[in-house]
C-alpha atoms as a PDB file:
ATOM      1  CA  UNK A   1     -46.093  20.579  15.671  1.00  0.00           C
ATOM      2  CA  UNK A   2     -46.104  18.139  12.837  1.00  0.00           C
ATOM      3  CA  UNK A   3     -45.477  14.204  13.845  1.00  0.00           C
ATOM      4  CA  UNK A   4     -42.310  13.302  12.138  1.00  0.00           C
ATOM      5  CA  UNK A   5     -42.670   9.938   9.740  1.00  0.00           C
ATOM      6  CA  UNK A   6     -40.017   7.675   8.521  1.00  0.00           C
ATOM      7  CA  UNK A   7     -40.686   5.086   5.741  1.00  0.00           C
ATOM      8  CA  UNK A   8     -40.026   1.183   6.515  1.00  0.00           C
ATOM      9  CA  UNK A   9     -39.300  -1.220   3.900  1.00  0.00           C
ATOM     10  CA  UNK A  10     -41.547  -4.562   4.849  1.00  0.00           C
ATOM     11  CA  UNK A  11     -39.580  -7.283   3.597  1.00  0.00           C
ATOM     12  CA  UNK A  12     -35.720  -6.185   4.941  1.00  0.00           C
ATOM     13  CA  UNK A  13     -36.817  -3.517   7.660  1.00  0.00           C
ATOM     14  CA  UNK A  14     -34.649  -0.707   5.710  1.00  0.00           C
ATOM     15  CA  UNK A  15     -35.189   2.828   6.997  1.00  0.00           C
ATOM     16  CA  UNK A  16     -35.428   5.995   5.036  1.00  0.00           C
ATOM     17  CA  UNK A  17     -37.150   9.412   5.266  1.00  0.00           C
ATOM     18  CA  UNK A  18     -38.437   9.875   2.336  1.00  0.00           C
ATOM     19  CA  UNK A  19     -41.055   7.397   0.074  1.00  0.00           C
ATOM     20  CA  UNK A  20     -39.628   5.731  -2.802  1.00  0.00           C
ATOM     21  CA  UNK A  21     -41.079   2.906  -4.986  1.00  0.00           C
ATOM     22  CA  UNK A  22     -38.114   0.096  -5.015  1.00  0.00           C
ATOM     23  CA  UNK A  23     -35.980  -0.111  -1.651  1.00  0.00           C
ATOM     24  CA  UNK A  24     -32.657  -0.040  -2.328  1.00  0.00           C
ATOM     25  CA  UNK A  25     -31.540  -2.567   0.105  1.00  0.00           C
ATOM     26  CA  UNK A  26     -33.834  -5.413  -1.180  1.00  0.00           C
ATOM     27  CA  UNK A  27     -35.282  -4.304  -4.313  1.00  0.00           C
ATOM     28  CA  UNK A  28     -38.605  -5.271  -3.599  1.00  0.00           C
ATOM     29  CA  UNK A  29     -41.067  -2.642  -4.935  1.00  0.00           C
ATOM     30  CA  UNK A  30     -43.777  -0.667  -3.048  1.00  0.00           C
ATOM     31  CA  UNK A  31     -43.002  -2.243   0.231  1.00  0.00           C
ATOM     32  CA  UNK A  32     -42.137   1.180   1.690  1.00  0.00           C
ATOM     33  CA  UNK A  33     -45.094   1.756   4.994  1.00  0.00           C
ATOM     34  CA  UNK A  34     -45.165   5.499   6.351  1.00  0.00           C
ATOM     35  CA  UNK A  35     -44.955   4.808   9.840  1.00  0.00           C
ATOM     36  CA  UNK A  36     -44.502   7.259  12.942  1.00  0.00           C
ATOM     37  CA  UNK A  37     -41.114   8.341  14.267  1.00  0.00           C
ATOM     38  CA  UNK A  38     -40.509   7.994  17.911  1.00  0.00           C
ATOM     39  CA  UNK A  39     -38.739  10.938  18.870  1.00  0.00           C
ATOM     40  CA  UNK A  40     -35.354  10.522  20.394  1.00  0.00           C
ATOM     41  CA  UNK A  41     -34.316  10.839  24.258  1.00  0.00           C
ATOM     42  CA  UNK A  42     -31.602  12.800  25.201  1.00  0.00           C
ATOM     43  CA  UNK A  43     -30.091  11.575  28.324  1.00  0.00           C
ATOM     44  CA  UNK A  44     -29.329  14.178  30.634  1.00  0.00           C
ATOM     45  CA  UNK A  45     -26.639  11.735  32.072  1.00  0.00           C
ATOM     46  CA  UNK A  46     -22.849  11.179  31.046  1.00  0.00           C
ATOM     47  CA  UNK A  47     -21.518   8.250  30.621  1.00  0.00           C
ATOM     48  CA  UNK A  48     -20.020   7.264  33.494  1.00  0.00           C
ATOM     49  CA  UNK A  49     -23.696   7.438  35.149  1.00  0.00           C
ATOM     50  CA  UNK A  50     -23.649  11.008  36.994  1.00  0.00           C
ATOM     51  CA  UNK A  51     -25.112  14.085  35.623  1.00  0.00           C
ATOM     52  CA  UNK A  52     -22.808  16.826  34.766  1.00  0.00           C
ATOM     53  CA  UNK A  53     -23.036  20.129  36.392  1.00  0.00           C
ATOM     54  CA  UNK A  54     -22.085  23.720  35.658  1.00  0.00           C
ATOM     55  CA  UNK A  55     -18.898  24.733  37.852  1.00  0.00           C
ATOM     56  CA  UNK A  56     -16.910  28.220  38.563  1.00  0.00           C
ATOM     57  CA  UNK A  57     -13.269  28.201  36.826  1.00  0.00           C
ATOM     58  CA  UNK A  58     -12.005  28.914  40.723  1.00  0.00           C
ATOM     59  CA  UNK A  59     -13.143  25.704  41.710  1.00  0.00           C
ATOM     60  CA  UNK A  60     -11.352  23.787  39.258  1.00  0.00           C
ATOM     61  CA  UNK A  61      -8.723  21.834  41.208  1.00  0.00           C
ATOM     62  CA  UNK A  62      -4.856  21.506  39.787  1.00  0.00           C
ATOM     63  CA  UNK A  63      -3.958  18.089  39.326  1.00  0.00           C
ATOM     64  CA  UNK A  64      -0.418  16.679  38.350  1.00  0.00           C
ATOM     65  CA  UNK A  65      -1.023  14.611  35.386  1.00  0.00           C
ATOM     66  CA  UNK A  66       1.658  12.935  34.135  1.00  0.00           C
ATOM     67  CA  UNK A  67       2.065  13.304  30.452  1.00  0.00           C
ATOM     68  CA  UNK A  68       4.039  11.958  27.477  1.00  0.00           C
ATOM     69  CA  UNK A  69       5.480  13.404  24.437  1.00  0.00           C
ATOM     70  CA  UNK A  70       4.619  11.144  21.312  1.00  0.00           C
ATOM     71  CA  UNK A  71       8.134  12.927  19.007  1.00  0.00           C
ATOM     72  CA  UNK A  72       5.436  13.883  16.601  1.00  0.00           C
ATOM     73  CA  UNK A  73       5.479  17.761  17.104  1.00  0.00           C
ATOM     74  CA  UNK A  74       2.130  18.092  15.297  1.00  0.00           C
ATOM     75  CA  UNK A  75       0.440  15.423  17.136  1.00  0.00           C
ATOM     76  CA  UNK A  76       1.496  16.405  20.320  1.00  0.00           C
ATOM     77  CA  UNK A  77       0.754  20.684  19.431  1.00  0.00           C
ATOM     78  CA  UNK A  78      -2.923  18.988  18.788  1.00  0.00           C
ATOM     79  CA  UNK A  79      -3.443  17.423  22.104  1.00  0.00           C
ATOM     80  CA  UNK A  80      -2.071  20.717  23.561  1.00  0.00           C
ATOM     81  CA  UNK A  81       1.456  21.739  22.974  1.00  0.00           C
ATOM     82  CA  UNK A  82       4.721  20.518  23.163  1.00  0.00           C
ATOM     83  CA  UNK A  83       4.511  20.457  26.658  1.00  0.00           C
ATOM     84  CA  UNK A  84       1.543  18.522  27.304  1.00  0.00           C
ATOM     85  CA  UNK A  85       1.858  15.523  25.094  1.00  0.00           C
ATOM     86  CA  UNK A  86      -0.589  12.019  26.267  1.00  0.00           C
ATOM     87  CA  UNK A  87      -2.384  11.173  29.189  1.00  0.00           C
ATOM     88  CA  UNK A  88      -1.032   7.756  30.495  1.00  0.00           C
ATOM     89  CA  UNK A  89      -3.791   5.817  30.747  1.00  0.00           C
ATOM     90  CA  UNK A  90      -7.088   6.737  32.506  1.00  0.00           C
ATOM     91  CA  UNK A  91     -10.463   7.748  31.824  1.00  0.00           C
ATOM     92  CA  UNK A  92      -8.984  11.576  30.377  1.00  0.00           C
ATOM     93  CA  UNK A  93      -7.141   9.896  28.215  1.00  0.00           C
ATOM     94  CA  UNK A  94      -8.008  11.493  24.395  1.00  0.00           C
ATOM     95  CA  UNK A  95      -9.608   9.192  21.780  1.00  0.00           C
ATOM     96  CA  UNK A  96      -9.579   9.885  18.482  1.00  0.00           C
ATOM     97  CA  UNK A  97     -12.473   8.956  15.722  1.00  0.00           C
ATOM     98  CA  UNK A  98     -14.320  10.003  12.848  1.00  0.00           C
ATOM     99  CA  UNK A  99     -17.789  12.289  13.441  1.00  0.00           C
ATOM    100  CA  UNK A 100     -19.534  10.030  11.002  1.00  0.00           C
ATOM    101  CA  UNK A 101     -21.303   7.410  13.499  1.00  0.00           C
ATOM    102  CA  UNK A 102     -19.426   4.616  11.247  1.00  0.00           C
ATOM    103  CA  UNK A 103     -16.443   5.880  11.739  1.00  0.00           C
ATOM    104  CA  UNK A 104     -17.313   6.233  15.856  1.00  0.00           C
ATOM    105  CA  UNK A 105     -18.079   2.730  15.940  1.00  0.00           C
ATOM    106  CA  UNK A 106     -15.619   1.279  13.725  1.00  0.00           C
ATOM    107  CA  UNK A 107     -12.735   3.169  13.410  1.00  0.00           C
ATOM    108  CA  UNK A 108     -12.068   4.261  16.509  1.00  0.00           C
ATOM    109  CA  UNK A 109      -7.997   4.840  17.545  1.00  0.00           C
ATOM    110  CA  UNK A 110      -7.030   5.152  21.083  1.00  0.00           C
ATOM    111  CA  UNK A 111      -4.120   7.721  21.954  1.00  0.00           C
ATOM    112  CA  UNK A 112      -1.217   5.164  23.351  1.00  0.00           C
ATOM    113  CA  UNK A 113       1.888   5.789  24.489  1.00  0.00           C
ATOM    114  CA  UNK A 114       4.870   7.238  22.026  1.00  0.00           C
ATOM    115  CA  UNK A 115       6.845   3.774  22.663  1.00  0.00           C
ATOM    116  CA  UNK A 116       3.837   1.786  21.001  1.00  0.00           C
ATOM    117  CA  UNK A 117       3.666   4.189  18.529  1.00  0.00           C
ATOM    118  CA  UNK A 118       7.499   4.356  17.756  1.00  0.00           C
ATOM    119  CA  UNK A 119       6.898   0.592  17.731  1.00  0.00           C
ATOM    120  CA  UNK A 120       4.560   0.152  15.028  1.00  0.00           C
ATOM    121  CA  UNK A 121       6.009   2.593  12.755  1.00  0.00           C
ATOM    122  CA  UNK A 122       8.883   0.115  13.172  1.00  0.00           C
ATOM    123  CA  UNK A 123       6.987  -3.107  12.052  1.00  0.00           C
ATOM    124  CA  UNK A 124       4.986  -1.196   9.305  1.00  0.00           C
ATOM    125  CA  UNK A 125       8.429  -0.390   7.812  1.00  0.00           C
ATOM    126  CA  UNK A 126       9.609  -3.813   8.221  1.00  0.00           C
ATOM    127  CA  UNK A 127       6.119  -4.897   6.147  1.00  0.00           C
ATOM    128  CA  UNK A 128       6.618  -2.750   3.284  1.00  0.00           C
ATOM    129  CA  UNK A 129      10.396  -1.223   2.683  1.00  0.00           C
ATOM    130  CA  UNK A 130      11.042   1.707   1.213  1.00  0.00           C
ATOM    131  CA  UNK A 131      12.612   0.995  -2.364  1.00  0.00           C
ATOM    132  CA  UNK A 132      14.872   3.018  -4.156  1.00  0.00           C
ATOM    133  CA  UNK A 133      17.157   2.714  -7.427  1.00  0.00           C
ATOM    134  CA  UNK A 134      21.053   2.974  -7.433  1.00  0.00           C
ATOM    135  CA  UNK A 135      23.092   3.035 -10.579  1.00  0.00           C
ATOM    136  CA  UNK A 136      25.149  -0.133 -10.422  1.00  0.00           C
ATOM    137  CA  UNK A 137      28.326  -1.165 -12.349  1.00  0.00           C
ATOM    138  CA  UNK A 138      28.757  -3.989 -14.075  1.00  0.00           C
ATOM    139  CA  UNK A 139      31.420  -6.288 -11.365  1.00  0.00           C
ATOM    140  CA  UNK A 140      29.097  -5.357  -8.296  1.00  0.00           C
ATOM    141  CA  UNK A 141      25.564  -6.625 -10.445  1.00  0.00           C
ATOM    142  CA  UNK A 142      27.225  -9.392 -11.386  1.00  0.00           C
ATOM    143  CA  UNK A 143      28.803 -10.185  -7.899  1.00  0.00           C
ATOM    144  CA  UNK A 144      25.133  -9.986  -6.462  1.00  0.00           C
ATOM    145  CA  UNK A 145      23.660 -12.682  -9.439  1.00  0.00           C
ATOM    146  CA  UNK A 146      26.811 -15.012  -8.296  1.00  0.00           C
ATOM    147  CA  UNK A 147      25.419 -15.153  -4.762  1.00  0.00           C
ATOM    148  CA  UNK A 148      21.538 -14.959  -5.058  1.00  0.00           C
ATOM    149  CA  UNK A 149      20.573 -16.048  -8.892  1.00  0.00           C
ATOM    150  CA  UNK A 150      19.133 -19.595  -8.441  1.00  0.00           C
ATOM    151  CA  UNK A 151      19.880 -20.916 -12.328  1.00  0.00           C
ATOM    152  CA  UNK A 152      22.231 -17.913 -14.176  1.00  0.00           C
ATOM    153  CA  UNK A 153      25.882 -16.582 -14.276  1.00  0.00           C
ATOM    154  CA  UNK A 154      26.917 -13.779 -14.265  1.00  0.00           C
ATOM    155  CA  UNK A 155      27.383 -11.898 -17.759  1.00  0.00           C
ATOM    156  CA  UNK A 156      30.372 -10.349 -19.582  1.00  0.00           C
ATOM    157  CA  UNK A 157      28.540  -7.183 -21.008  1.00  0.00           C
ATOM    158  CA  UNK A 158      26.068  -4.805 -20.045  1.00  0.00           C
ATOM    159  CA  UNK A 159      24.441  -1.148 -21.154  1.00  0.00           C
ATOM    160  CA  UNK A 160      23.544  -0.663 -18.099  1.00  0.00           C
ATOM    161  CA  UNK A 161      22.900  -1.877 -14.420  1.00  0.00           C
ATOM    162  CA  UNK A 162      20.255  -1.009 -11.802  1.00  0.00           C
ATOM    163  CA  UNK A 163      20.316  -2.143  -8.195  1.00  0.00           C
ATOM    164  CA  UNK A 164      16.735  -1.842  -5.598  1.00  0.00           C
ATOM    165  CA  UNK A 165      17.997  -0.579  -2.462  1.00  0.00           C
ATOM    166  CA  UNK A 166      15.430  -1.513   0.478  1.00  0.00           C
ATOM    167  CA  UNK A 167      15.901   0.510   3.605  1.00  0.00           C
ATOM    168  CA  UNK A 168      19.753   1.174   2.976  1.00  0.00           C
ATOM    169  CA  UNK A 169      20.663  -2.375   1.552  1.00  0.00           C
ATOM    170  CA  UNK A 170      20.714  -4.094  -1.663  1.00  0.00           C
ATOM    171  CA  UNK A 171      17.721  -5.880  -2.517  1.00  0.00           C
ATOM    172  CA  UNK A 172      18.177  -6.883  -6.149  1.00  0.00           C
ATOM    173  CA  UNK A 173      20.112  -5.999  -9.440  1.00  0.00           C
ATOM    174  CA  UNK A 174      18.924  -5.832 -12.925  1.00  0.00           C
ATOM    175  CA  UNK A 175      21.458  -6.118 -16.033  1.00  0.00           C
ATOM    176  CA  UNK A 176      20.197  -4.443 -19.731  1.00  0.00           C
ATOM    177  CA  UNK A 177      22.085  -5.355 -22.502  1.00  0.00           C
ATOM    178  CA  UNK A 178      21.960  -6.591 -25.602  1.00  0.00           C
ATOM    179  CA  UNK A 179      19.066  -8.921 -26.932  1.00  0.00           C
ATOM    180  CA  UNK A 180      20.643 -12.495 -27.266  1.00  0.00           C
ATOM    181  CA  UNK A 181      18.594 -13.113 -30.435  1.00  0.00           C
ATOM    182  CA  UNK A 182      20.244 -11.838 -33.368  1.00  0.00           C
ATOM    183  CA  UNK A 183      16.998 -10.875 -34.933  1.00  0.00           C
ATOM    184  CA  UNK A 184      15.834  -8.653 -32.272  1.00  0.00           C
ATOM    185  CA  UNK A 185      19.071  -6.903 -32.126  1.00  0.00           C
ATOM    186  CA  UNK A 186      18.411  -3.735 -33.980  1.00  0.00           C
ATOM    187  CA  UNK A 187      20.103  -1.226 -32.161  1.00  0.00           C
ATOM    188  CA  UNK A 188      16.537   0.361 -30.717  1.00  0.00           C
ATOM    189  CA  UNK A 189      15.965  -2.919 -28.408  1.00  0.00           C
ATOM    190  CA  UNK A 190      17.212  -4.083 -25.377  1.00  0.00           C
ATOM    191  CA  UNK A 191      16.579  -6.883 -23.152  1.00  0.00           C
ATOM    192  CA  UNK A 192      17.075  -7.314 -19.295  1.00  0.00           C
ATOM    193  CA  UNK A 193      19.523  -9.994 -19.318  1.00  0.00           C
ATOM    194  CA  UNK A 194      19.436 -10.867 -15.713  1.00  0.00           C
ATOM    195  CA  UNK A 195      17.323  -9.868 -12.953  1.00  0.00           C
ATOM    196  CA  UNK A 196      18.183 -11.103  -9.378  1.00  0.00           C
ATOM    197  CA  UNK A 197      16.869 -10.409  -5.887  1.00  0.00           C
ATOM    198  CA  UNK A 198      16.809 -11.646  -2.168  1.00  0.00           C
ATOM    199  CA  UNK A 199      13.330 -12.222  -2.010  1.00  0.00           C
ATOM    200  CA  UNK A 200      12.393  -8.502  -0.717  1.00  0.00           C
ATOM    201  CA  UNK A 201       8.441  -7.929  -1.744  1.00  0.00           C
ATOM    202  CA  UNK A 202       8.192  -5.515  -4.820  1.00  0.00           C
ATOM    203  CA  UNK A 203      11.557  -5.329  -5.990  1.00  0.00           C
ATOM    204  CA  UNK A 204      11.194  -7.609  -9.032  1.00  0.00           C
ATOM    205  CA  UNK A 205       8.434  -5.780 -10.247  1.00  0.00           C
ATOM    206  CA  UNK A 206      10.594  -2.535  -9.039  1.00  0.00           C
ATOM    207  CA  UNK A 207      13.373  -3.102 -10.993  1.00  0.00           C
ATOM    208  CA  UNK A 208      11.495  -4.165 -14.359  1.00  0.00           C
ATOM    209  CA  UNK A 209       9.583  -0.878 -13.957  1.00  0.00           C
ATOM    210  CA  UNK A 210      12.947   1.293 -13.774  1.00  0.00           C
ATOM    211  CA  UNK A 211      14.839  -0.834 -16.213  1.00  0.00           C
ATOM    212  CA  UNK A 212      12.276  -0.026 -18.768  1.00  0.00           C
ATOM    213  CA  UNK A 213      11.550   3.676 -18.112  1.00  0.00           C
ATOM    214  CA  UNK A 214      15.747   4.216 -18.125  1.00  0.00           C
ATOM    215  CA  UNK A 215      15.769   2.074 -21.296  1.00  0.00           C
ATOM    216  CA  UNK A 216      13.156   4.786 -23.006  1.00  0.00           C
ATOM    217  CA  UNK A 217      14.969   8.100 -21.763  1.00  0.00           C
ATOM    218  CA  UNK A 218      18.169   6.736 -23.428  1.00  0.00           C
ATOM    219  CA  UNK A 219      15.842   6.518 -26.214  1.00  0.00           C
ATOM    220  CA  UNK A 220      15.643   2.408 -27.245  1.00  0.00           C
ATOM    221  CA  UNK A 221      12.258   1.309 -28.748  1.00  0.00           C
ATOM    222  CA  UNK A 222      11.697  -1.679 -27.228  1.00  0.00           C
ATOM    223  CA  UNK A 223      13.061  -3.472 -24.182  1.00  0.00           C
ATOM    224  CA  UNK A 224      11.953  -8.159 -23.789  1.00  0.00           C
ATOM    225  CA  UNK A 225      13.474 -10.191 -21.209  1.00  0.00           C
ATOM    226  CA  UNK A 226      12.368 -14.339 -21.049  1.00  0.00           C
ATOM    227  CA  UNK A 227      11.020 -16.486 -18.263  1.00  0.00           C
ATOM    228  CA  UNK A 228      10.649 -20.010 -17.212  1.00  0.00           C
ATOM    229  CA  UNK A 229       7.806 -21.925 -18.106  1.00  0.00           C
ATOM    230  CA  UNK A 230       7.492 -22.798 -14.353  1.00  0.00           C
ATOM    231  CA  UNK A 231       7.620 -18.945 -13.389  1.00  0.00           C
ATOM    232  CA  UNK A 232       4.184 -17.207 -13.655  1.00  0.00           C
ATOM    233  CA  UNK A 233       5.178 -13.817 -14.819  1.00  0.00           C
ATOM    234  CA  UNK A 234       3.535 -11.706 -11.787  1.00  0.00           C
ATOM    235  CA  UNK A 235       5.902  -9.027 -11.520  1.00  0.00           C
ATOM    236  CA  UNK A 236       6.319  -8.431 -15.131  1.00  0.00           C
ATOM    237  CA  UNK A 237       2.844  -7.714 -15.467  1.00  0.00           C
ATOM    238  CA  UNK A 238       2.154  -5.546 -12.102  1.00  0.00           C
ATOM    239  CA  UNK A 239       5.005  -3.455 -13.891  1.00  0.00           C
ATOM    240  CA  UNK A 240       3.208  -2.814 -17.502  1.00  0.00           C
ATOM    241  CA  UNK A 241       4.693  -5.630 -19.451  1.00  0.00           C
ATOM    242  CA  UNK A 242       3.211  -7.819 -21.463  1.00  0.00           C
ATOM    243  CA  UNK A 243       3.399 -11.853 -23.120  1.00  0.00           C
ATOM    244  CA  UNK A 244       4.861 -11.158 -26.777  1.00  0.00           C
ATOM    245  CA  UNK A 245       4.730 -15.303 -26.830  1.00  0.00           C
ATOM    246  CA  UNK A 246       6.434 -18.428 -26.952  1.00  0.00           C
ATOM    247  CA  UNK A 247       9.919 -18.377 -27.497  1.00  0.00           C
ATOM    248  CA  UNK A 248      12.656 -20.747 -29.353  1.00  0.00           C
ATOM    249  CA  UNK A 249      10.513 -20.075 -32.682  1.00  0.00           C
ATOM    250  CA  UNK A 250      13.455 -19.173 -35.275  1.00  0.00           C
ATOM    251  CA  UNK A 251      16.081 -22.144 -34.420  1.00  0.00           C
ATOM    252  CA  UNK A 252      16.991 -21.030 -31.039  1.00  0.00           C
ATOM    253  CA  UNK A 253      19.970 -22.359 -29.779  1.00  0.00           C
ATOM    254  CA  UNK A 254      19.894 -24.689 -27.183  1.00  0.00           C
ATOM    255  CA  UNK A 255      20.462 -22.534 -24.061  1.00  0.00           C
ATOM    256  CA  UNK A 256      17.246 -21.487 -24.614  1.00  0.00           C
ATOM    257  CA  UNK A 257      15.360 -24.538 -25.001  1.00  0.00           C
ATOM    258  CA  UNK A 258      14.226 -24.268 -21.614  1.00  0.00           C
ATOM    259  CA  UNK A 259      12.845 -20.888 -21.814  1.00  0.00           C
ATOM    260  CA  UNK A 260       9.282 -20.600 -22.666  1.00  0.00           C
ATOM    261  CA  UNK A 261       8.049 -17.512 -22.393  1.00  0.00           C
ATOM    262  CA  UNK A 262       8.965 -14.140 -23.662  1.00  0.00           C
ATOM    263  CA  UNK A 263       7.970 -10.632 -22.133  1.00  0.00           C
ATOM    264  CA  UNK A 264       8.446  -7.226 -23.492  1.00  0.00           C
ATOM    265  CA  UNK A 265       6.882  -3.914 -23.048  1.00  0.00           C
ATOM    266  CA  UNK A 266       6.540  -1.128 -25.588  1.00  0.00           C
ATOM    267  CA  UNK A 267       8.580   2.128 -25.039  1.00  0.00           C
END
């Protein structure tokens, strides 16, 4: 029987079976050294420490173990039917992992009990809420900007109004209307004339992402909005707009003086 061989890097110690000229861990070249592979034991033993035996199917004793349903049907048809559910606790309890060895040693997930379970899928939506859009008119938009908008009004017009329901509640609103600037109002633009949240994660970004894809099915060109040199513009850009530069340019009128920046995306 041919010795098996395994090739050794001799600066970083990296292991391969075949020869190559640069190691890929360190990049040193020709440091690869055929050396002997010891072959592998195979432990006869289990775990625990006792060897396992063959016995008959008669001799298996029935034990009571109690068991838990999870509520997830296809979880609990996997561990072995509706019926059957987790082990609570114990060495038979079922572990789940990856076959890769990586994924043995470092993603392992223990089966726990359906309350833990029920428990994280709890926080998890707490973490990241589920966001939706609603169609809002103009009195209830502008009822939300009176409570939560830290420096506007409300407005007197709209085209349209979007609200960001998280979970069931009202997150944020958006008002589209007309540009304020008489030069960009040329009956293809629009601007998002007030945008207005509770501080729920994503739903700026959310609503500035569904303000301008409604703005382009109802067939407008263009759609700008303006920001606060003290804001930094985040959620504009993690929903595809962009900085079409400094405002106030063409004699703006004083209410804008304090607005720096301009964003609008191309539709």
């Amino acid at each position: 029987m041919k010795e098996k061989t395994k090739f050794v890097c001799g600066e970083c110690g990296y292991e391969t079976v075949k020869w190559m000229g640069c190691c890929p861990m360190c990049g040193s070249w020709n440091t690869l050294v055929e050396v002997s592979a010891a072959p592998e034991k195979r432990s006869t033993h289990s775990a625990g420490g006792t060897s396992s035996r063959a016995v008959t199917l008669g001799s298996v004793s029935e034990n009571d173990t109690v068991r838990v349903t999870t509520g997830i049907g296809e979880f609990d048809r996997v561990l072995g039917g509706q019926s059957c559910g987790l082990l609570c606790g114990g060495r038979d309890a079922p572990a789940l992992r990856g076959s890769h060895p990586v994924h043995q040693s470092q993603h392992k997930l223990l089966a726990v009990p359906p309350l833990c379970l029920r428990q994280t899928a709890v926080q998890l939506m707490e973490a990241e809420p589920m966001l939706t859009v609603k169609p809002m008119s103009l009195a209830d938009a502008n009822r939300f900007v009176a409570e939560h908008h830290r420096h506007h009004k409300p407005v007197r017009g709209h085209k349209f109004s979007l609200g960001c329901m998280a979970n069931g509640h009202l997150a944020g609103v958006a008002i589209v209307g007309r540009p304020v600037s008489r030069y960009l109002d040329d009956g293809l633009t629009l601007e998002v004339n007030r945008l207005c949240t509770d501080g729920t994660k994503n739903a700026c970004s959310f609503l500035y992402g569904a303000a301008a894809r409604a703005a382009k099915v109802l067939g407008y060109h263009r759609i700008v909005t303006y920001i606060l040199d003290t804001e930094s513009g985040v959620s504009l850009r993690a929903s595809g707009w962009r900085c079409a530069g400094l405002a106030g340019g063409r004699q703006a009128p004083p209410v804008r003086t304090a607005v720096s920046g301009a964003d609008e995306i191309p539709i």
